[in-house]
PDB file of N, CA and C in Angstrom:
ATOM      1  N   UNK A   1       8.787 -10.841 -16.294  1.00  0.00           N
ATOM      2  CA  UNK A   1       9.790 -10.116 -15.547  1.00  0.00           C
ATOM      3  C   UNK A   1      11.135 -10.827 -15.735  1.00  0.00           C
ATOM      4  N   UNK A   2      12.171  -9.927 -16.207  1.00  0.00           N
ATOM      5  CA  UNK A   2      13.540 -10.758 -16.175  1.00  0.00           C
ATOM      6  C   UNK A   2      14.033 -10.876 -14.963  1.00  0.00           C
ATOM      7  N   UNK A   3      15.077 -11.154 -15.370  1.00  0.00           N
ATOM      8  CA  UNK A   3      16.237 -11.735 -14.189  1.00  0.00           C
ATOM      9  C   UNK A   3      16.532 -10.364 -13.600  1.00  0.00           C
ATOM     10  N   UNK A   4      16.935  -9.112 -13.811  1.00  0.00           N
ATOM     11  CA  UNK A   4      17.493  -8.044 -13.435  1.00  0.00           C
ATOM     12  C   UNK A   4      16.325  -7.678 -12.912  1.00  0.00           C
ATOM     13  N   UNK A   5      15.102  -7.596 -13.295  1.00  0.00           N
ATOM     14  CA  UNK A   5      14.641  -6.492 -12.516  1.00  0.00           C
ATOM     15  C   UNK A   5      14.034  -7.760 -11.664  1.00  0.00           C
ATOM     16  N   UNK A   6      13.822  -8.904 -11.094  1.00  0.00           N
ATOM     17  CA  UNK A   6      13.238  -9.632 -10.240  1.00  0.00           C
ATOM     18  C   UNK A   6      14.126  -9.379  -8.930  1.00  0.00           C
ATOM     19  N   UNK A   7      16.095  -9.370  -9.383  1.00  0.00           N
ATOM     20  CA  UNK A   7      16.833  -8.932  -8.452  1.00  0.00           C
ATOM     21  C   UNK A   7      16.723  -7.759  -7.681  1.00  0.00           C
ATOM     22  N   UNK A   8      16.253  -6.599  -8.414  1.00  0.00           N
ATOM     23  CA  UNK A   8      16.095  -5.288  -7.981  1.00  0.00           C
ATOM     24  C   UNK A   8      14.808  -5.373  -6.958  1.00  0.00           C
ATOM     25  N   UNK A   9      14.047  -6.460  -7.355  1.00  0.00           N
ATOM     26  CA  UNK A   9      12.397  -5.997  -6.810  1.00  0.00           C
ATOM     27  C   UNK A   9      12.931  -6.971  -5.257  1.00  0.00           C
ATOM     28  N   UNK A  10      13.934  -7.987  -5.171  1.00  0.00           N
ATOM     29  CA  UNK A  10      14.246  -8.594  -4.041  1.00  0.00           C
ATOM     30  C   UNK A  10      15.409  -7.736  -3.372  1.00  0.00           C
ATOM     31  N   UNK A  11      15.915  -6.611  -3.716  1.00  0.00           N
ATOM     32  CA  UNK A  11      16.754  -5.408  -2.731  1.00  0.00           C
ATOM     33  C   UNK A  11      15.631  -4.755  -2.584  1.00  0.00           C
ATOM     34  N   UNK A  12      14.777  -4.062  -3.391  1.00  0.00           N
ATOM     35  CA  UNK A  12      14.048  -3.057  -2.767  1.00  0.00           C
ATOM     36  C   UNK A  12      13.327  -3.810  -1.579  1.00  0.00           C
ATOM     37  N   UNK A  13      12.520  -4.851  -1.361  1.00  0.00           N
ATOM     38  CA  UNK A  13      11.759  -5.635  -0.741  1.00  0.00           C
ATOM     39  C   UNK A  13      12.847  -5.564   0.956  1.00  0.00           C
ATOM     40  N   UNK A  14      13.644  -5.889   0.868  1.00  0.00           N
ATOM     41  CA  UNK A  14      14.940  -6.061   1.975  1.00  0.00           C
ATOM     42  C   UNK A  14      15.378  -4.515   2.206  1.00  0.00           C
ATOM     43  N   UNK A  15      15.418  -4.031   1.376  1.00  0.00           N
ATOM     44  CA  UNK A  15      15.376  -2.466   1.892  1.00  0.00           C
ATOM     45  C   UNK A  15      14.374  -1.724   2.528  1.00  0.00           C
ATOM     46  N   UNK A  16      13.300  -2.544   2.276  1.00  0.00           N
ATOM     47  CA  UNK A  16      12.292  -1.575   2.735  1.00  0.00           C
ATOM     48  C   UNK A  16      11.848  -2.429   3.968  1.00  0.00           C
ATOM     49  N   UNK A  17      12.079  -3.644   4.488  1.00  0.00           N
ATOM     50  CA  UNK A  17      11.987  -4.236   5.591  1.00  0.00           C
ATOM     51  C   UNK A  17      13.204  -3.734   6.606  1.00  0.00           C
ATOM     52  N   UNK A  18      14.233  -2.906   6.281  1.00  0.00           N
ATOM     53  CA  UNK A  18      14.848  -2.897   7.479  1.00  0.00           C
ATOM     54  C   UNK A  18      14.326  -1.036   7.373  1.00  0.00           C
ATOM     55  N   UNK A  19      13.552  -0.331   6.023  1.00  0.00           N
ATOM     56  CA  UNK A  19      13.460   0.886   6.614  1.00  0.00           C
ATOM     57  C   UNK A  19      12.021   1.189   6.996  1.00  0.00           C
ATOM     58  N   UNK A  20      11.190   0.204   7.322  1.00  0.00           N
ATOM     59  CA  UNK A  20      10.046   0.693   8.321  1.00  0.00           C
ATOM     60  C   UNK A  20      10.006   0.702   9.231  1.00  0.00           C
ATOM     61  N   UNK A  21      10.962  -0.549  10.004  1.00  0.00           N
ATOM     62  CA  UNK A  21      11.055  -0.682  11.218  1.00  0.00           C
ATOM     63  C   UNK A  21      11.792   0.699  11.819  1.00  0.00           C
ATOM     64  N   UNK A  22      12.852   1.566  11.117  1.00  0.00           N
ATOM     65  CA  UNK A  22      13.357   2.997  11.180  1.00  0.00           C
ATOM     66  C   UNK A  22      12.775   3.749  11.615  1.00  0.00           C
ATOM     67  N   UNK A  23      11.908   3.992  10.632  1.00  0.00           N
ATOM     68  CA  UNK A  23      10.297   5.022  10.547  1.00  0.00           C
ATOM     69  C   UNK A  23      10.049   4.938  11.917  1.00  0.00           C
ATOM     70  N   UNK A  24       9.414   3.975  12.211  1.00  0.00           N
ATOM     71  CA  UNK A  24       8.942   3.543  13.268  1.00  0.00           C
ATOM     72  C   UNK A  24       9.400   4.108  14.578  1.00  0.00           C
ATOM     73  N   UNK A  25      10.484   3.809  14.414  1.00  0.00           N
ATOM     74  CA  UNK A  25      11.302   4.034  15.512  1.00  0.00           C
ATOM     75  C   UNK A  25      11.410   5.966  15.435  1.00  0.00           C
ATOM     76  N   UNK A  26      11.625   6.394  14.644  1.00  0.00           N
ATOM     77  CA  UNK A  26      11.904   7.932  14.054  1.00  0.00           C
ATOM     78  C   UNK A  26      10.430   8.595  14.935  1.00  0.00           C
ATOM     79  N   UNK A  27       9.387   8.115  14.243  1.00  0.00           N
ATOM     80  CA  UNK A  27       8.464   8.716  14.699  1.00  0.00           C
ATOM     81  C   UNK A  27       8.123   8.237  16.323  1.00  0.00           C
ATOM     82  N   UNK A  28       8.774   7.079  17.021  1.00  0.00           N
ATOM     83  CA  UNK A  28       8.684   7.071  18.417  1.00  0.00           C
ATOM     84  C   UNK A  28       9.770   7.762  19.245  1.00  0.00           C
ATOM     85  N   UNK A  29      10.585   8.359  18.750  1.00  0.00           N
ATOM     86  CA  UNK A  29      11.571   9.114  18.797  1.00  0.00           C
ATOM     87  C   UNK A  29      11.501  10.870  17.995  1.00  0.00           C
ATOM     88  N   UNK A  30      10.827  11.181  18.237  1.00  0.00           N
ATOM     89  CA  UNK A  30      10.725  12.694  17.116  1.00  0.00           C
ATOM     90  C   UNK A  30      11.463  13.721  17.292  1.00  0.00           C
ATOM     91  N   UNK A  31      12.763  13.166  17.482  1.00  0.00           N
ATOM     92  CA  UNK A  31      13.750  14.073  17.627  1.00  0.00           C
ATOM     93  C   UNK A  31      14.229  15.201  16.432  1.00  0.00           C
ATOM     94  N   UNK A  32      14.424  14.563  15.572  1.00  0.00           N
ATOM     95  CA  UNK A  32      14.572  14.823  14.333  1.00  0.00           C
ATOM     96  C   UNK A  32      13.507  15.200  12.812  1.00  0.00           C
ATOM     97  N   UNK A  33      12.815  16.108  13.181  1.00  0.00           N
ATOM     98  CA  UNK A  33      11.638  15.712  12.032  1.00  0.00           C
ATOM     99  C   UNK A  33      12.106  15.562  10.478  1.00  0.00           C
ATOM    100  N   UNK A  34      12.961  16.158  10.124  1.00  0.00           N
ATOM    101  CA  UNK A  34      13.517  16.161   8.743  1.00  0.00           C
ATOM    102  C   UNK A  34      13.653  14.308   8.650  1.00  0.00           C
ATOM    103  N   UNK A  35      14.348  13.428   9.227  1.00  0.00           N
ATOM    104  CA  UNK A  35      14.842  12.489   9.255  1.00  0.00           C
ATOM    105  C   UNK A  35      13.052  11.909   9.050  1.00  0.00           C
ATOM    106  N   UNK A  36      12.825  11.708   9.547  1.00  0.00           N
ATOM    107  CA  UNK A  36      11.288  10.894   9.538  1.00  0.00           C
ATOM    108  C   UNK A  36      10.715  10.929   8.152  1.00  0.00           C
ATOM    109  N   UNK A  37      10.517  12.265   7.395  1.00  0.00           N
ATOM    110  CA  UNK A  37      10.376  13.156   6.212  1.00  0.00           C
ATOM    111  C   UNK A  37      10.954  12.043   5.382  1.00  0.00           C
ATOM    112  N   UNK A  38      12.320  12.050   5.345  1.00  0.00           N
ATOM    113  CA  UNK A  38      13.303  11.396   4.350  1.00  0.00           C
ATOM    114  C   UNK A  38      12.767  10.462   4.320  1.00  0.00           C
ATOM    115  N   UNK A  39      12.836   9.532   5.318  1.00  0.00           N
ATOM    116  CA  UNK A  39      12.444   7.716   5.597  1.00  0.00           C
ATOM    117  C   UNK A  39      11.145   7.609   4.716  1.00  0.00           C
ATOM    118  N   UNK A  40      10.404   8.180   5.060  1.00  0.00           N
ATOM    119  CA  UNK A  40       8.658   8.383   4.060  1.00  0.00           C
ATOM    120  C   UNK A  40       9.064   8.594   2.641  1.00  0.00           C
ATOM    121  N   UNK A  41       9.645   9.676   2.292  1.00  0.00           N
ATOM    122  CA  UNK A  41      10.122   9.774   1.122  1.00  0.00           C
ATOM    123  C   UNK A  41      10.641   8.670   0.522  1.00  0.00           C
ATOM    124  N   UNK A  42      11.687   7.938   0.764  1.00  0.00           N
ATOM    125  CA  UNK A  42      12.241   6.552   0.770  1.00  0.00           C
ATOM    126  C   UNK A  42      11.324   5.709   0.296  1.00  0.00           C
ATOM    127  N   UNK A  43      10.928   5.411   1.549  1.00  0.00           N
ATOM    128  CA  UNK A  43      10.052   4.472   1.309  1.00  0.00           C
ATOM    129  C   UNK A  43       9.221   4.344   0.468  1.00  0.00           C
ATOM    130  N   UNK A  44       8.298   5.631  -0.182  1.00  0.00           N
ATOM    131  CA  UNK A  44       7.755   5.634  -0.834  1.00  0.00           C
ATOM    132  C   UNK A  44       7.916   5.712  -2.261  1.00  0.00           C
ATOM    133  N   UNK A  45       9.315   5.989  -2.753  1.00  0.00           N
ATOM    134  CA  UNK A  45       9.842   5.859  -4.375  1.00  0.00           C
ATOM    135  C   UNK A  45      10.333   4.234  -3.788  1.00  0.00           C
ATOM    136  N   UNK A  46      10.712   3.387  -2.932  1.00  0.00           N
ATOM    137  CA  UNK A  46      10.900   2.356  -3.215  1.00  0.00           C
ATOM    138  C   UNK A  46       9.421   1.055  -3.563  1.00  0.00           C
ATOM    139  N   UNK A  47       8.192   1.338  -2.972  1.00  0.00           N
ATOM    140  CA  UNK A  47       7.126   1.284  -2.918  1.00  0.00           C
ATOM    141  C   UNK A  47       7.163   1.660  -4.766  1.00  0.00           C
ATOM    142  N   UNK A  48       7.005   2.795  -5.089  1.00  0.00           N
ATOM    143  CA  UNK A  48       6.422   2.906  -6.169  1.00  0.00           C
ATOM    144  C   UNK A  48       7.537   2.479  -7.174  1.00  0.00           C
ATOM    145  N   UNK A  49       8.866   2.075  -7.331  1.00  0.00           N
ATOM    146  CA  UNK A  49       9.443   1.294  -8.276  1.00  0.00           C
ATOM    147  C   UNK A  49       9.246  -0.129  -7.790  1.00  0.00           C
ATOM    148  N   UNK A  50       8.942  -1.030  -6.756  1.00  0.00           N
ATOM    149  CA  UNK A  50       8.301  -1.922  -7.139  1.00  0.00           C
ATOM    150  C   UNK A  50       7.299  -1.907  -7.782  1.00  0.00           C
ATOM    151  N   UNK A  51       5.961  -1.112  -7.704  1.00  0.00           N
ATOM    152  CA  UNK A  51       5.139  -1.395  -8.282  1.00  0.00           C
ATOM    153  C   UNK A  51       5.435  -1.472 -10.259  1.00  0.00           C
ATOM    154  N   UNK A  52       6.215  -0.559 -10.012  1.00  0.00           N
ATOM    155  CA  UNK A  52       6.744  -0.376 -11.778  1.00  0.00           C
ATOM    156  C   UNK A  52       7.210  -1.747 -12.097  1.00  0.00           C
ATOM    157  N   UNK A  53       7.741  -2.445 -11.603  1.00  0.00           N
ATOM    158  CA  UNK A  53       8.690  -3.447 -11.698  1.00  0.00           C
ATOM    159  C   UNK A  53       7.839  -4.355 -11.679  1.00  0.00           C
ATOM    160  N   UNK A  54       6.663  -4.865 -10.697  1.00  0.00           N
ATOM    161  CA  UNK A  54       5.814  -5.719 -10.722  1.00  0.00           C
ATOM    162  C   UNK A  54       4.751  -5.782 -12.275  1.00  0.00           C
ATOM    163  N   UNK A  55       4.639  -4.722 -12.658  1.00  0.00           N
ATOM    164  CA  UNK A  55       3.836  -4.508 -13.921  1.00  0.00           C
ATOM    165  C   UNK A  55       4.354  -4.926 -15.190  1.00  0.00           C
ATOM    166  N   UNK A  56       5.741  -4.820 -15.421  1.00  0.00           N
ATOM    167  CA  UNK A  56       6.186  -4.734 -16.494  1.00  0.00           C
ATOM    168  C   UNK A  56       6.834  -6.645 -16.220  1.00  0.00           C
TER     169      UNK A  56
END
């Protein structure tokens, strides 16, 4: 793994620690369902480009 994508895999990692705690909160709050939707969505292409990133 280079230098660039080790950086990327340490934002996604920090991105995705301040957006579960969100989620979280979204779905204890269900005001908004679209918003909850998104956050999952999120989360989950950031989830799956780490994994890309971890492989290569």
């Amino acid at each position: 793994m280079d230098k660039k994508a080790k950086k990327r895999l340490e934002v996604i990692n920090k991105k995705l620690q301040t957006l579960r705690p969100r989620l979280t909160g979204a779905k204890q709050q269900a005001d908004d369902m679209s918003e909850i939707a998104a956050l999952e969505k999120e989360i989950q292409d950031l989830e799956t480009e780490a994994a890309k990133l971890k492989e290569s």
